[in-house]
N, C-alpha and C. Protein backbone atom coordinates (compact mmCIF):
# COMPACT_ATOMS: atom_id res chain seq x y z
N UNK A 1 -2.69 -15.04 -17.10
CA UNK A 1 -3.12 -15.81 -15.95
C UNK A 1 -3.48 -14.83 -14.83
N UNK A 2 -4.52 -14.91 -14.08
CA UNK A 2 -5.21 -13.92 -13.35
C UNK A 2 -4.74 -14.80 -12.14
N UNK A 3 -4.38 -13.56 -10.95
CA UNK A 3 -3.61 -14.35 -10.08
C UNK A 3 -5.01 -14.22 -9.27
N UNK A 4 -5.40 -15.58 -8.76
CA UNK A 4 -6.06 -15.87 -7.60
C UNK A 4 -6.44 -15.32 -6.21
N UNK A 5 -4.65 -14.91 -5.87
CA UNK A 5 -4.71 -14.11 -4.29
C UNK A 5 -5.46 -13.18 -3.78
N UNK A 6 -6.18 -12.74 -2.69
CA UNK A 6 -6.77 -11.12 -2.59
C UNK A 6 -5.86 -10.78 -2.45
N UNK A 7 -5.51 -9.37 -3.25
CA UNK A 7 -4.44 -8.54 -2.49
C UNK A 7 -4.88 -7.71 -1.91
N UNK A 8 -4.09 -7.19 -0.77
CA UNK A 8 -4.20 -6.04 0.78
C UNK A 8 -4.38 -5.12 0.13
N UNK A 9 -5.02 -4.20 0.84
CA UNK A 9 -5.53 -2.87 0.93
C UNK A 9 -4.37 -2.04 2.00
N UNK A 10 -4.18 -1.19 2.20
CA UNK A 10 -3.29 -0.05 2.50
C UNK A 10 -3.69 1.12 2.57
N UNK A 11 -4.43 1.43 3.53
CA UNK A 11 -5.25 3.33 3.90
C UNK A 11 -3.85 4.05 3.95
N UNK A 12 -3.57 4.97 3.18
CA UNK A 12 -2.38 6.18 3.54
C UNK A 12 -3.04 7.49 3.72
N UNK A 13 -2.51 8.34 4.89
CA UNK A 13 -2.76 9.70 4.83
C UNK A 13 -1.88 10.41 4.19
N UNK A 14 -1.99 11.73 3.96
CA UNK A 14 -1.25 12.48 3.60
C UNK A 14 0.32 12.41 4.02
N UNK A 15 -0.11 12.81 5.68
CA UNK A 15 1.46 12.97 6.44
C UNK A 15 2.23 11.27 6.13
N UNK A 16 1.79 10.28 5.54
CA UNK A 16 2.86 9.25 5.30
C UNK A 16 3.64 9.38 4.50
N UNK A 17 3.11 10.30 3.34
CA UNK A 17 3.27 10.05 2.03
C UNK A 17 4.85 10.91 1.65
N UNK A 18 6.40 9.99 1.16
CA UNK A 18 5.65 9.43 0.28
C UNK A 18 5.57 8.11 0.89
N UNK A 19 5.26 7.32 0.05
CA UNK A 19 4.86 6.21 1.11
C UNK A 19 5.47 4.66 -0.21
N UNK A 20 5.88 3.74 0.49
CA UNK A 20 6.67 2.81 -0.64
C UNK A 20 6.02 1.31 -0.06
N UNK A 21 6.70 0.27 -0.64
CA UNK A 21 6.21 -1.00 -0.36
C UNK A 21 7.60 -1.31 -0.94
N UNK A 22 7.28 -2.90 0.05
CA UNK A 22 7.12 -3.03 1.06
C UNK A 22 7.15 -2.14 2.25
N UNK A 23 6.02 -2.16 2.98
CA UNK A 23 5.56 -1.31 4.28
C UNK A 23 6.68 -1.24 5.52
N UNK A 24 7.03 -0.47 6.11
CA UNK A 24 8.09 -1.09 7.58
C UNK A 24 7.90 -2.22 8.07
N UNK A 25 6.38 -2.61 7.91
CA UNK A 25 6.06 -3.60 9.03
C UNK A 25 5.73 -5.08 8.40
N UNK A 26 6.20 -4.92 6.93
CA UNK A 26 6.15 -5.90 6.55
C UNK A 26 7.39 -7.10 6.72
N UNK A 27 6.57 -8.21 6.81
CA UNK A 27 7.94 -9.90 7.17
C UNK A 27 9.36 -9.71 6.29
N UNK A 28 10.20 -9.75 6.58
CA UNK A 28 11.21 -9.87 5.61
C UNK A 28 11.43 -10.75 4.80
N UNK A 29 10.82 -11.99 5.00
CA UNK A 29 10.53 -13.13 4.02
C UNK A 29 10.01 -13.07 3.13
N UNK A 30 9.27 -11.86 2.95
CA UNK A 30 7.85 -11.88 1.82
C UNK A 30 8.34 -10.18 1.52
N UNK A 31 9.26 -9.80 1.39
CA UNK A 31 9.62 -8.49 0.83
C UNK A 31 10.23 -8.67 -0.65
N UNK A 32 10.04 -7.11 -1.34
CA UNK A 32 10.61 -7.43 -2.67
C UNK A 32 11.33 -6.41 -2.52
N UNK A 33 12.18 -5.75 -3.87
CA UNK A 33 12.37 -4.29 -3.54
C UNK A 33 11.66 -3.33 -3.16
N UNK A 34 12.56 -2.26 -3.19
CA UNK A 34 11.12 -0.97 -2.54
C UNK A 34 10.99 -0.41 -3.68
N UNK A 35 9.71 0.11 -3.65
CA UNK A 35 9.22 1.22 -4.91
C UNK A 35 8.62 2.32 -4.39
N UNK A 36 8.57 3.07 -4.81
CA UNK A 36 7.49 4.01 -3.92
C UNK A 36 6.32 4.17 -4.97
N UNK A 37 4.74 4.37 -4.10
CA UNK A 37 3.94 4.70 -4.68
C UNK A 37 3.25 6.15 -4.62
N UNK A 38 3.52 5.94 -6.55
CA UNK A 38 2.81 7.81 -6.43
C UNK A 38 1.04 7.66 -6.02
N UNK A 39 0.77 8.33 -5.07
CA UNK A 39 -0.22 8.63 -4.62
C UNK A 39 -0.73 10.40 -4.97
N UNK A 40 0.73 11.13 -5.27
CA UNK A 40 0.62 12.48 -5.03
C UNK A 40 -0.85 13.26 -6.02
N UNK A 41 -0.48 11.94 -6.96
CA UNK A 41 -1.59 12.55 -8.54
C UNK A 41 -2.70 11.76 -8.05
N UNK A 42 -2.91 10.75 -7.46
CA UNK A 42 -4.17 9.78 -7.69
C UNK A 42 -4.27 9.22 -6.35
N UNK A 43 -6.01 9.05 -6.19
CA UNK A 43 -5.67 8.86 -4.93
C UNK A 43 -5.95 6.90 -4.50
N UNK A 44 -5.39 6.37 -5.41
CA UNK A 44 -5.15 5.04 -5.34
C UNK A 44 -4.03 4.78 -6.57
N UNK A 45 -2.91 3.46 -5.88
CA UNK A 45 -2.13 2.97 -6.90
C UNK A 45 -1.47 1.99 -6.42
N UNK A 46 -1.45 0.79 -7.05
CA UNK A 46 -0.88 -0.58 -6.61
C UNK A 46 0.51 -0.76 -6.72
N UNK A 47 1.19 -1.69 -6.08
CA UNK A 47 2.38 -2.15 -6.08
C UNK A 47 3.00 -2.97 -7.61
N UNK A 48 3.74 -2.53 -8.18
CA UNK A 48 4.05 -3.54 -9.65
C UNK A 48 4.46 -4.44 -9.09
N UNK A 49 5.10 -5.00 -7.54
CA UNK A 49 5.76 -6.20 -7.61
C UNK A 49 4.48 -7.13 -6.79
N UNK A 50 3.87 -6.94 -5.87
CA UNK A 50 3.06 -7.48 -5.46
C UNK A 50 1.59 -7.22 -5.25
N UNK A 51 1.10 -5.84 -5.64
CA UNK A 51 -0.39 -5.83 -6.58
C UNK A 51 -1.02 -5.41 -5.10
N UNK A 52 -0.03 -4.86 -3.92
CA UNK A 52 -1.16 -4.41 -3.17
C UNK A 52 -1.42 -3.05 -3.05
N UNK A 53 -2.86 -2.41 -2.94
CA UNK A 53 -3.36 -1.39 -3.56
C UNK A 53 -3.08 -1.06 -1.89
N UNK A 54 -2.65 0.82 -2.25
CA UNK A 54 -2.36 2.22 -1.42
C UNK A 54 -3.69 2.94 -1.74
N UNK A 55 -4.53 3.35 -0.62
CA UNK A 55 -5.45 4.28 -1.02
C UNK A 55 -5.10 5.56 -0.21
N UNK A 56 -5.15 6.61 -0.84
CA UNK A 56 -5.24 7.87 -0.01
C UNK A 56 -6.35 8.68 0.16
N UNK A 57 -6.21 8.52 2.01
CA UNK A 57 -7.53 8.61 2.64
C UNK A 57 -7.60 10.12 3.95
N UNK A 58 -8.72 10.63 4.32
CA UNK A 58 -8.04 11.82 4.61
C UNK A 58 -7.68 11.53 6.15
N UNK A 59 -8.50 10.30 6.68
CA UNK A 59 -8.60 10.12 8.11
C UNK A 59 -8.42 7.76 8.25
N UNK A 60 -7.20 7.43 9.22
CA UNK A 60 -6.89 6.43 8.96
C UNK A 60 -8.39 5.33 9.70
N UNK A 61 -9.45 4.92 9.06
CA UNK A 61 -10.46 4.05 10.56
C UNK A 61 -9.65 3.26 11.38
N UNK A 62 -10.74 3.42 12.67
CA UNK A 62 -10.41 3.13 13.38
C UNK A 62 -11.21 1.60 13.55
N UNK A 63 -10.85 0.38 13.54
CA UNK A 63 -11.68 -0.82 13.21
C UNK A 63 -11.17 -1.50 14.37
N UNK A 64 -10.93 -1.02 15.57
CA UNK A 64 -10.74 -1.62 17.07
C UNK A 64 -11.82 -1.90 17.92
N UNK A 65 -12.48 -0.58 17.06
CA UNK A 65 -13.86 -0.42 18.53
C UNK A 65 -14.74 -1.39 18.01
């Protein structure tokens, strides 16, 4: 069964890494355990519990302006 949802995107730089999910800033309602994602080898890799993809990027955009 192909899950429906979009899942989130997640820009990581280097200096985060390593970097896990649920995020700090994620709701506590909608948290699972933590995992961390290896980014170190690849520079994308999703969450096994909730499928949202970490990309590692060298500079975070800036999508304010």
């Amino acid at each position: 069964m192909k899950n429906s949802k979009p899942q989130s995107v997640v820009e990581v730089t280097k200096s985060e890494l390593p970097m896990h999910c649920p995020t700090p800033d994620s709701a506590l309602w909608n948290s699972h355990p933590r995992v961390y994602i290896p980014l170190e080898d690849s520079p994308e890799a999703s969450c096994s519990y909730c499928g949202t993809v970490f990309k590692l990027v060298e500079k975070i955009k800036d999508d304010s302006k």
